[in-house]
Protein backbone atom coordinates (compact mmCIF):
# COMPACT_ATOMS: atom_id res chain seq x y z
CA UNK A 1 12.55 1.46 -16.82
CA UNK A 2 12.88 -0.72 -13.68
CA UNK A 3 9.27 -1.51 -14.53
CA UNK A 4 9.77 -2.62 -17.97
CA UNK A 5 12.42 -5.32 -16.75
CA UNK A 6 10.39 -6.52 -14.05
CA UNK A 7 7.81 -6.95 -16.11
CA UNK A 8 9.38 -8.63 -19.05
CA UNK A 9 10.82 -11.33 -16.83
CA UNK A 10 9.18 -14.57 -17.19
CA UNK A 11 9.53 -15.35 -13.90
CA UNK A 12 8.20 -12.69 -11.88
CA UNK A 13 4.29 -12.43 -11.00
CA UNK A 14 3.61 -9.05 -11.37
CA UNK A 15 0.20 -9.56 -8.99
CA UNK A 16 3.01 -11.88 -6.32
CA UNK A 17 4.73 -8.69 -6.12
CA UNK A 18 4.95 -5.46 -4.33
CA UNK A 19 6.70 -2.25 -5.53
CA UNK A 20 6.79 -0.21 -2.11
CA UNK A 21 7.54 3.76 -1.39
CA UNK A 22 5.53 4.90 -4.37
CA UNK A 23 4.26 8.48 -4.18
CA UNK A 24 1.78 10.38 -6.29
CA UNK A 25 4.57 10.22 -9.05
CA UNK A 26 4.77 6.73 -8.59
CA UNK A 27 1.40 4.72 -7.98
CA UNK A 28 -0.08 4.72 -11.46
CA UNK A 29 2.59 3.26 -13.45
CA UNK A 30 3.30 0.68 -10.77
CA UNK A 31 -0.61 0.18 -10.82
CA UNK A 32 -1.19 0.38 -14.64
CA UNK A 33 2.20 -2.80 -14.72
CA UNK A 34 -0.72 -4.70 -12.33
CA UNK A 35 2.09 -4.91 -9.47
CA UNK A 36 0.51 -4.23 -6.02
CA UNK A 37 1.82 -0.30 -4.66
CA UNK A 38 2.84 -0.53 -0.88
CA UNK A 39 2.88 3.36 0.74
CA UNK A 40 4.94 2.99 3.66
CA UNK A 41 3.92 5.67 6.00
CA UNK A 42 6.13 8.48 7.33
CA UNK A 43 4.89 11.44 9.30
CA UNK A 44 7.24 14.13 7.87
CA UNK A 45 9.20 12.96 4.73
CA UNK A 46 8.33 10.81 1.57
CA UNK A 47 4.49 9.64 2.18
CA UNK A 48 2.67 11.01 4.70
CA UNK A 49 -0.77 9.79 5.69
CA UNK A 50 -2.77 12.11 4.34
CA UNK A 51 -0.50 11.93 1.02
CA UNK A 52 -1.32 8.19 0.80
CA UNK A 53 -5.16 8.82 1.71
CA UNK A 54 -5.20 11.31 -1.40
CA UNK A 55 -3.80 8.92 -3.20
CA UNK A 56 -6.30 6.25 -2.68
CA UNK A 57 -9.01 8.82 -3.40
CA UNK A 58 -7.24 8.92 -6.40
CA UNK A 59 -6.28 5.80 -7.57
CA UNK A 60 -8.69 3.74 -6.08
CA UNK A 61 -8.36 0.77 -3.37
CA UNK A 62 -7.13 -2.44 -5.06
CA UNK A 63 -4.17 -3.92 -4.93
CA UNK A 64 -2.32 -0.80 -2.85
CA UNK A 65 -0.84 -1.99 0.71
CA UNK A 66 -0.67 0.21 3.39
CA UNK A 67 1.99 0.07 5.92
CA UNK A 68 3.84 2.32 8.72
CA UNK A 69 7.89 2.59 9.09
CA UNK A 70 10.08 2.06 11.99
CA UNK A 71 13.26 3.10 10.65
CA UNK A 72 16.16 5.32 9.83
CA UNK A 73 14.54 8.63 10.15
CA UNK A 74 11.49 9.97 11.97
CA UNK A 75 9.05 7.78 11.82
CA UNK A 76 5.62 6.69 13.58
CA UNK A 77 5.06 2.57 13.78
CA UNK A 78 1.28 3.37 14.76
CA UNK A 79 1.16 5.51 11.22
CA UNK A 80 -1.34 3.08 9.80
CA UNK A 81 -4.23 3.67 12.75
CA UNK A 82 -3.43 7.50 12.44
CA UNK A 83 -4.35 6.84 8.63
CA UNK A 84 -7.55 5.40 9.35
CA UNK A 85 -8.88 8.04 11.63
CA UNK A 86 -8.12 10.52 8.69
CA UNK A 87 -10.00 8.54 6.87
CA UNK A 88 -12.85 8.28 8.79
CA UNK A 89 -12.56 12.17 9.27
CA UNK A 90 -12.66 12.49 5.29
CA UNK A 91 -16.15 10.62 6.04
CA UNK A 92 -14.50 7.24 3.91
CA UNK A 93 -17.17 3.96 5.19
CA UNK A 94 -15.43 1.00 7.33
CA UNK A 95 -15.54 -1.49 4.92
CA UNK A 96 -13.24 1.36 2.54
CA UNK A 97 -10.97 1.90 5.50
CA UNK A 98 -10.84 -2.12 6.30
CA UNK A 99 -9.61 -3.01 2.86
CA UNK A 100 -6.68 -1.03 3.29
CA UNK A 101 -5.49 -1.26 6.41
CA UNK A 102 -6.44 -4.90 6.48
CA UNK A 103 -7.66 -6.81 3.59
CA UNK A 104 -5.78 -5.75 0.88
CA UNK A 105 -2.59 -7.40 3.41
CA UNK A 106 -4.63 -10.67 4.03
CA UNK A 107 -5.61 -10.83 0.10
CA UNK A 108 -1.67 -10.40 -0.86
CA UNK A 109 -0.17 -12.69 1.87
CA UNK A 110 -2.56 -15.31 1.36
CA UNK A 111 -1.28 -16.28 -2.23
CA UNK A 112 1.84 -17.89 -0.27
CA UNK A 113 0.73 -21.50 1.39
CA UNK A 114 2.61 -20.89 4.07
CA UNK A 115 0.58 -17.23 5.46
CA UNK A 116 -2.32 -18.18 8.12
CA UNK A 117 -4.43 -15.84 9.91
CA UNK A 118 -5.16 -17.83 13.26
CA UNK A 119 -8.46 -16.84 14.95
């Protein structure tokens, strides 16, 4: 498994690293390897928002990076906002939604020198 080799190489990180697309089929294993899980955000194919919010429910809130696509197929940039009002309708707290949409970013970017949030 893709996993397995990733893993076993000495010079990979596996908490420097993020394994992104992963579905409900997905998250656990790339979770359980202690690689961050990036859901990339499509409104009609692969992981939809409320897919990704079920997933969190499920899997819990560290080390999973939420983002939205603007690519090949349909796809809605503002995904991640649209996310967060789900979440907020599912009666998650701020500081659960914040994490996600925000922190969990700031918390993986950081670890390079070279990221700065300006104020």
């Amino acid at each position: 498994m893709i996993l397995d080799a990733l893993k076993n190489d000495s010079r990979i990180r596996p908490d420097r690293c993020i394994i992104d697309h992963v579905e409900e089929h997905t998250i656990g294993m790339v979770l359980d390897e202690g690689f961050w899980a990036g859901m990339t955000l499509y409104p009609e194919s692969k992981c939809s928002h409320s897919r990704a919010i079920d997933m969190l429910e499920n899997f819990g809130t560290n080390r999973i990076w939420m983002n939205s696509a603007c690519d090949w197929g349909i796809s809605r940039p503002l995904a991640v906002p649209h996310a967060a009002l789900e979440m907020r309708q599912r009666g998650h707290q701020n500081d659960w939604i914040d994490k996600v949409t925000f922190q969990n970013p700031i918390s993986f970017m950081s670890q390079s020198p070279k990221f700065k949030i300006k104020g």
